[in-house]
C-alpha atoms as a PDB file:
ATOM      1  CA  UNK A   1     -23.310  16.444 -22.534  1.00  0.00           C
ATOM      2  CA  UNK A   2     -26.262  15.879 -20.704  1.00  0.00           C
ATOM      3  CA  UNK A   3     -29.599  15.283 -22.236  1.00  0.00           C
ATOM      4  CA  UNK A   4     -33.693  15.223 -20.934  1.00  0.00           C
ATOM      5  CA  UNK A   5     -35.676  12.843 -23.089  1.00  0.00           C
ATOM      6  CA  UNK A   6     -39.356  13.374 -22.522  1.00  0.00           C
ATOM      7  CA  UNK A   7     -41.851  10.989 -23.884  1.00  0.00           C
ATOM      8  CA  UNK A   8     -45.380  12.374 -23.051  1.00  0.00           C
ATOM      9  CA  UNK A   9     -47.282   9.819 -25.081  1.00  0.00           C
ATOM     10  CA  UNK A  10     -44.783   7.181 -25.868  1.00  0.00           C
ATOM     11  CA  UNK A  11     -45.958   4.680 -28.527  1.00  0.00           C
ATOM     12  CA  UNK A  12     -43.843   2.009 -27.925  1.00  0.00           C
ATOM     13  CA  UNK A  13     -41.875   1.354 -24.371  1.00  0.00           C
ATOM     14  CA  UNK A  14     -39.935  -2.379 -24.408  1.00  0.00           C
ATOM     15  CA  UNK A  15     -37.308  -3.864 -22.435  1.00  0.00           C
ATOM     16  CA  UNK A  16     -35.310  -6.265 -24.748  1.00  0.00           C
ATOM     17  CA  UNK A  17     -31.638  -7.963 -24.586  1.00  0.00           C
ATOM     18  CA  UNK A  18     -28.511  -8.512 -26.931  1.00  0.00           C
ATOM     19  CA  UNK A  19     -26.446 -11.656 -26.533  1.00  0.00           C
ATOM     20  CA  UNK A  20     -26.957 -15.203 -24.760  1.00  0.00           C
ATOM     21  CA  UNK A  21     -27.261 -15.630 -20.982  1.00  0.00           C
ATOM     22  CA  UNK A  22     -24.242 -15.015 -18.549  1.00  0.00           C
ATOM     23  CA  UNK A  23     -23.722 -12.404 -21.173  1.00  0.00           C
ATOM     24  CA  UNK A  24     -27.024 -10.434 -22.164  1.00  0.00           C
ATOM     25  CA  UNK A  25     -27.187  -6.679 -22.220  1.00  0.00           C
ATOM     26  CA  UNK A  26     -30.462  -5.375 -20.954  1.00  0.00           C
ATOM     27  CA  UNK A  27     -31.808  -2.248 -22.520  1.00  0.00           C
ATOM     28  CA  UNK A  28     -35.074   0.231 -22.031  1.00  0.00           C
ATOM     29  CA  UNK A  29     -36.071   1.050 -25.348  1.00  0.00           C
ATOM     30  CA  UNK A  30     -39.331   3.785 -26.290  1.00  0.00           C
ATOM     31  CA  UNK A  31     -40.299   5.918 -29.160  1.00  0.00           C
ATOM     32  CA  UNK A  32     -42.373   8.741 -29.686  1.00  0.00           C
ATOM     33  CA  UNK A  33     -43.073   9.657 -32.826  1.00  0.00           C
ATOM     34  CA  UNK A  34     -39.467   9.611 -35.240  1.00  0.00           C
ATOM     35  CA  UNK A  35     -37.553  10.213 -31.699  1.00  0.00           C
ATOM     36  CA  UNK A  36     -36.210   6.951 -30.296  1.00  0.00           C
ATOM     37  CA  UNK A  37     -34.191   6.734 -26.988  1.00  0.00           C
ATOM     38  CA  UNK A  38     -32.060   3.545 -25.829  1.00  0.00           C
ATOM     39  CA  UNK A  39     -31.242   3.139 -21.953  1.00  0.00           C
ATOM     40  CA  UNK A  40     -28.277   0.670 -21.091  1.00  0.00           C
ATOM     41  CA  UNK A  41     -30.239  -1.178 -17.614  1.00  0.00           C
ATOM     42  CA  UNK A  42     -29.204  -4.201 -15.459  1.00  0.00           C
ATOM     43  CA  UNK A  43     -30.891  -7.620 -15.141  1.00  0.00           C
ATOM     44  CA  UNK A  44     -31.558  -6.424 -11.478  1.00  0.00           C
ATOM     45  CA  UNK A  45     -32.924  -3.277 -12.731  1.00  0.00           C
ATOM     46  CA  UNK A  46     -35.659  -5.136 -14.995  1.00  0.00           C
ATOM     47  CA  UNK A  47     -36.856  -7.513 -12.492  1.00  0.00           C
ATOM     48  CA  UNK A  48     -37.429  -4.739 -10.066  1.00  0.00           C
ATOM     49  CA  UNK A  49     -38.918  -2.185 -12.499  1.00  0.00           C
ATOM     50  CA  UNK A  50     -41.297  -5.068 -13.404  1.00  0.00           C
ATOM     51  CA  UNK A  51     -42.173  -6.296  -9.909  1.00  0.00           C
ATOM     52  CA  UNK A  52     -42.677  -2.428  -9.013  1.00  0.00           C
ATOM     53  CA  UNK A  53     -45.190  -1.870 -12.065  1.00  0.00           C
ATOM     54  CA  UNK A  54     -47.064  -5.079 -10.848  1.00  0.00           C
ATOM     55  CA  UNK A  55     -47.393  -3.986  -7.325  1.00  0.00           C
ATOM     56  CA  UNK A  56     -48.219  -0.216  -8.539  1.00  0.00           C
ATOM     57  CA  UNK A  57     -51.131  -1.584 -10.813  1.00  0.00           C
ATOM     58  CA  UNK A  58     -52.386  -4.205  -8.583  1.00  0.00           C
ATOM     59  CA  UNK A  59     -53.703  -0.799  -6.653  1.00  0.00           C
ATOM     60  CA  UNK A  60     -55.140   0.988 -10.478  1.00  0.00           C
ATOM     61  CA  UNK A  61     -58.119   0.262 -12.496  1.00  0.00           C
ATOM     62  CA  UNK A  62     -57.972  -2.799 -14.466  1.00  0.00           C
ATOM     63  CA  UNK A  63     -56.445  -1.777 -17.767  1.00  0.00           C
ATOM     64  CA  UNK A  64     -58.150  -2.375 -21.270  1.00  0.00           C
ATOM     65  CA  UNK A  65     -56.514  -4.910 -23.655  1.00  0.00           C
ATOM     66  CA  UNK A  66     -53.218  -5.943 -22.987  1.00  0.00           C
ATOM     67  CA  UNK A  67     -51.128  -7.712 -25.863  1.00  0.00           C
ATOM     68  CA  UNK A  68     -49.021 -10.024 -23.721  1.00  0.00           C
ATOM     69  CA  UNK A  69     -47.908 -11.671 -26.540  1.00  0.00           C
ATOM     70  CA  UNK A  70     -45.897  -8.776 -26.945  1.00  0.00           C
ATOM     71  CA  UNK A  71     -41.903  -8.957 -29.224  1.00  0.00           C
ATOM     72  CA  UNK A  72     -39.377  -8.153 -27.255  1.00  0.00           C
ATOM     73  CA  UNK A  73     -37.403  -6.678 -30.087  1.00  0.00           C
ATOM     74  CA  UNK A  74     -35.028  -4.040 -29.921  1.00  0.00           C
ATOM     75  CA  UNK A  75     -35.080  -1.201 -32.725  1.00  0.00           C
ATOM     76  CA  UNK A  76     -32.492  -0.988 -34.539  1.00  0.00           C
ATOM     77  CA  UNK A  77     -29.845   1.390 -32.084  1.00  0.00           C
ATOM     78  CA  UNK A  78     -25.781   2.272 -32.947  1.00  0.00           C
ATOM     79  CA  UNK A  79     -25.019   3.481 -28.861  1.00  0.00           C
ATOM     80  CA  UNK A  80     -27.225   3.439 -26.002  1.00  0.00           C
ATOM     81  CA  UNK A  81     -28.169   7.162 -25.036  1.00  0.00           C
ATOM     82  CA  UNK A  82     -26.870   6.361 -21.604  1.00  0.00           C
ATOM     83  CA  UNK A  83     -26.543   3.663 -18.677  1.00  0.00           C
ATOM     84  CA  UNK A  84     -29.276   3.937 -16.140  1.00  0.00           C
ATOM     85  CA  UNK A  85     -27.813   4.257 -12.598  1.00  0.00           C
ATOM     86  CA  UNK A  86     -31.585   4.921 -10.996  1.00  0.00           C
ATOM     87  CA  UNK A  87     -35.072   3.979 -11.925  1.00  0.00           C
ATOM     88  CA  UNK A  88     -38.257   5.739 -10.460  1.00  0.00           C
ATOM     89  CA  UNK A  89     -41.949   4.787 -11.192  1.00  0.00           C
ATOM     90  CA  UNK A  90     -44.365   7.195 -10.138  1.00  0.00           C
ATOM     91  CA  UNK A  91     -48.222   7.182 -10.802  1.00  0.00           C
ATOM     92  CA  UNK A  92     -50.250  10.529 -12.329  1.00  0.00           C
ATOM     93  CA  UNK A  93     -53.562  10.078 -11.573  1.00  0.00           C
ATOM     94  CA  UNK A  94     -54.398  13.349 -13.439  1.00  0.00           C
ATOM     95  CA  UNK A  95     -53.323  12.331 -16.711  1.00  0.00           C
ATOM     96  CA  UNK A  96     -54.047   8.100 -15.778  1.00  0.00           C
ATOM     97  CA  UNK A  97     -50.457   7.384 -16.595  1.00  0.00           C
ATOM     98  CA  UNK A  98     -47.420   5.484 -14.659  1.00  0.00           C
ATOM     99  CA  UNK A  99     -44.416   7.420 -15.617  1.00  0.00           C
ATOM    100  CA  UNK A 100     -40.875   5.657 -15.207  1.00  0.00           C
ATOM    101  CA  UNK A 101     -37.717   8.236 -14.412  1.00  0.00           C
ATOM    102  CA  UNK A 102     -34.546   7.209 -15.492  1.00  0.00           C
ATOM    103  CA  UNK A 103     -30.995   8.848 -14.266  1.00  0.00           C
ATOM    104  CA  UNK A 104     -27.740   8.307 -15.894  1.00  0.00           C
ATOM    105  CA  UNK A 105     -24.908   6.270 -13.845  1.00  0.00           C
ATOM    106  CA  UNK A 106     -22.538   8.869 -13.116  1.00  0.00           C
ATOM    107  CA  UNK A 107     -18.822   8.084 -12.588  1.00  0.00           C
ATOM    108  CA  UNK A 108     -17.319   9.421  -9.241  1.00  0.00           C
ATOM    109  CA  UNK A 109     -16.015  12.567  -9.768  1.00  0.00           C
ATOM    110  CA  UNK A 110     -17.682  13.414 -13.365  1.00  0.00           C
ATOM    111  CA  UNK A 111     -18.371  17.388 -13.193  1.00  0.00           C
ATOM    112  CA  UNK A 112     -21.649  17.547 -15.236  1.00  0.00           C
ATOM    113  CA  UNK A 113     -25.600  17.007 -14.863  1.00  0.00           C
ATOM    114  CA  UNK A 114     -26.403  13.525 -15.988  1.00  0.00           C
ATOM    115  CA  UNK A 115     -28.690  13.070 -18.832  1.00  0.00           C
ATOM    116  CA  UNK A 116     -32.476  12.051 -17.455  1.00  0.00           C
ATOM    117  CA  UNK A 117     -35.120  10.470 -19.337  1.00  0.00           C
ATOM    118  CA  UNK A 118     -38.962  10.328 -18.964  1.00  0.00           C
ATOM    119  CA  UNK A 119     -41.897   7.762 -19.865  1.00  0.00           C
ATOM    120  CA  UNK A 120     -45.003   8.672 -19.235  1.00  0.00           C
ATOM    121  CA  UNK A 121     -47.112   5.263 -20.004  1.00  0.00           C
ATOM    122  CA  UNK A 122     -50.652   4.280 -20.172  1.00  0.00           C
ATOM    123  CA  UNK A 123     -51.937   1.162 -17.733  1.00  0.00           C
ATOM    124  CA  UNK A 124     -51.581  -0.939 -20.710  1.00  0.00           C
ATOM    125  CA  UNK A 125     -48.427  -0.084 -21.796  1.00  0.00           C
ATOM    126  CA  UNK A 126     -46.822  -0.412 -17.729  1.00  0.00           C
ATOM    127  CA  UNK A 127     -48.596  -4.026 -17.747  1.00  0.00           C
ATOM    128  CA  UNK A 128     -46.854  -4.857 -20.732  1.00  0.00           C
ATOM    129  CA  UNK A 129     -43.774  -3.848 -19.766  1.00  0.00           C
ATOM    130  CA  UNK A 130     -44.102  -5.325 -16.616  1.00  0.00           C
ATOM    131  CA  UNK A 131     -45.224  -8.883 -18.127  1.00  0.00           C
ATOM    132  CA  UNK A 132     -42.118  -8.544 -20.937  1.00  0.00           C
ATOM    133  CA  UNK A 133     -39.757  -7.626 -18.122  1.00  0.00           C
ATOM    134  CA  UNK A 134     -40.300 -10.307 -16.195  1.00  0.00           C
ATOM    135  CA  UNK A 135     -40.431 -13.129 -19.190  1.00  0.00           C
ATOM    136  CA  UNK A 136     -36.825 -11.652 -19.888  1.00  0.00           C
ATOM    137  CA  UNK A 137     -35.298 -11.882 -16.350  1.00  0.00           C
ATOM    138  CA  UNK A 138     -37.009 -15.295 -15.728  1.00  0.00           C
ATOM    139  CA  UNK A 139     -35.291 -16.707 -19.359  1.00  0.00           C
ATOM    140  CA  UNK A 140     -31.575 -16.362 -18.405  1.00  0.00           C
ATOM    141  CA  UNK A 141     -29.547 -18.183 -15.785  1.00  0.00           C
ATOM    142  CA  UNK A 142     -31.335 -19.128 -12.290  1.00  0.00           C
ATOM    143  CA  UNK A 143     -30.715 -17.073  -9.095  1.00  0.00           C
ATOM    144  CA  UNK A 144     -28.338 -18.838  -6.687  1.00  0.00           C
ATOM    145  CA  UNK A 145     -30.828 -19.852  -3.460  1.00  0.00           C
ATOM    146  CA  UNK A 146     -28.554 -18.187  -0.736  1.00  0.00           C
ATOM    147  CA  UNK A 147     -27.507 -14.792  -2.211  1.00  0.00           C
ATOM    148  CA  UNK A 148     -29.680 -14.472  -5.293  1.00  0.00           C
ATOM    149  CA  UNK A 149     -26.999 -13.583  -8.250  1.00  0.00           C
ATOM    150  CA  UNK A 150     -26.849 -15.842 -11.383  1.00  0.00           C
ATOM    151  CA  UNK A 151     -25.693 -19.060 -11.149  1.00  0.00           C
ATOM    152  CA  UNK A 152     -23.211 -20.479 -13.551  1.00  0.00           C
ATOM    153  CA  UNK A 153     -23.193 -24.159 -14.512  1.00  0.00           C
ATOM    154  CA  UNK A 154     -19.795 -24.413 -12.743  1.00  0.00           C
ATOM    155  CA  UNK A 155     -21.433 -22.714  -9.688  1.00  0.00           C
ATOM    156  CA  UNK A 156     -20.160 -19.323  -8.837  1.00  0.00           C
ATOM    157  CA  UNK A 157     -18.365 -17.092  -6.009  1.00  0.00           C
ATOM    158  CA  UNK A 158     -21.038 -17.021  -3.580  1.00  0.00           C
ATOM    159  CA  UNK A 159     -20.951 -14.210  -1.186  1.00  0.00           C
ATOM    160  CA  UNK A 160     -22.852 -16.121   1.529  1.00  0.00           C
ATOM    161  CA  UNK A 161     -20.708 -19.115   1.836  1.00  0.00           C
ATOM    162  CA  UNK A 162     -17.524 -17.016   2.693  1.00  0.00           C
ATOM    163  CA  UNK A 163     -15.210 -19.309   0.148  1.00  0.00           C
ATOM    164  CA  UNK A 164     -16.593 -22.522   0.645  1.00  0.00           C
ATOM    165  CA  UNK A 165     -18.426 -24.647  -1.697  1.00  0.00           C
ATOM    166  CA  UNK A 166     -20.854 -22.798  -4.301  1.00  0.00           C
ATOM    167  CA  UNK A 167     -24.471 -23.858  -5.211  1.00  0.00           C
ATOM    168  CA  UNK A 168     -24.190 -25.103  -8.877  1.00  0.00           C
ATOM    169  CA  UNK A 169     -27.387 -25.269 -11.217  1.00  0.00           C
END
């Protein structure tokens, strides 16, 4: 069943993880009010949702306090609402808010609307989540020099050397 989740004044918007790295689930986490919604993201998705917010407020006002000290803790969640197969960040200058779109992964050949969800952020809240982003993504395994996917201590299958010898950490 497909589901809209719009947070109009969200009061808390985190990215946070479960497990250790080479194994970490990333997850987009907000509440509004007694309503809580839990997105299932990608490492990849994280680091560019965080370099996007960057670049977008580079452009904005300076925002007031940010608390980039900020926990990176999860509330408590059973199920994700749904995996996040595309990210948007758009900018309302009207209501001086960056608002992130979310779209459900759909599987090939799935006949229904996938669910959607909305966060409509204040500067402070996008620089934030941009900083915590970032700190997560930069804290798990480094990025292989030629192709740019996580490197394992034993050095992994890298796309770019076609079967020969793999970068190792």
């Amino acid at each position: 069943m497909s589901e809209i989740f719009e947070f109009s004044q969200p009061s808390r918007v985190v990215v946070g993880i479960i497990g250790v790295p080479g194994q970490r689930e990333f997850f987009l986490q907000a509440r509004e009010g007694e309503v809580i919604v839990t997105l299932k993201v990608e490492k990849q998705q994280v680091a560019a949702l965080s370099l996007h917010l960057g670049d977008l407020l580079q452009d904005l006002a300076r925002p007031g306090h940010v608390d980039d000290e900020g926990a990176a803790d999860l509330e408590v969640f059973i199920e994700p609402s749904f995996v996040v197969g595309g990210l948007g960040v758009a900018y309302d200058p009207e209501e001086d808010r960056v608002v992130i779109m979310a779209q459900e992964r759909m599987r090939e050949g799935e006949d229904r609307e996938g669910s959607e969800a909305r966060f409509s952020l204040t500067r402070e809240q996008a620089v934030e989540l941009a900083i915590l982003g970032t700190r997560l993504v930069e804290s798990g395994r480094p990025p292989c020099p030629l192709c740019g996917f996580p490197l394992d201590p034993r050095g992994h299958a890298c796309p770019r050397t076609n079967g020969n010898s793999a970068p190792l950490t």
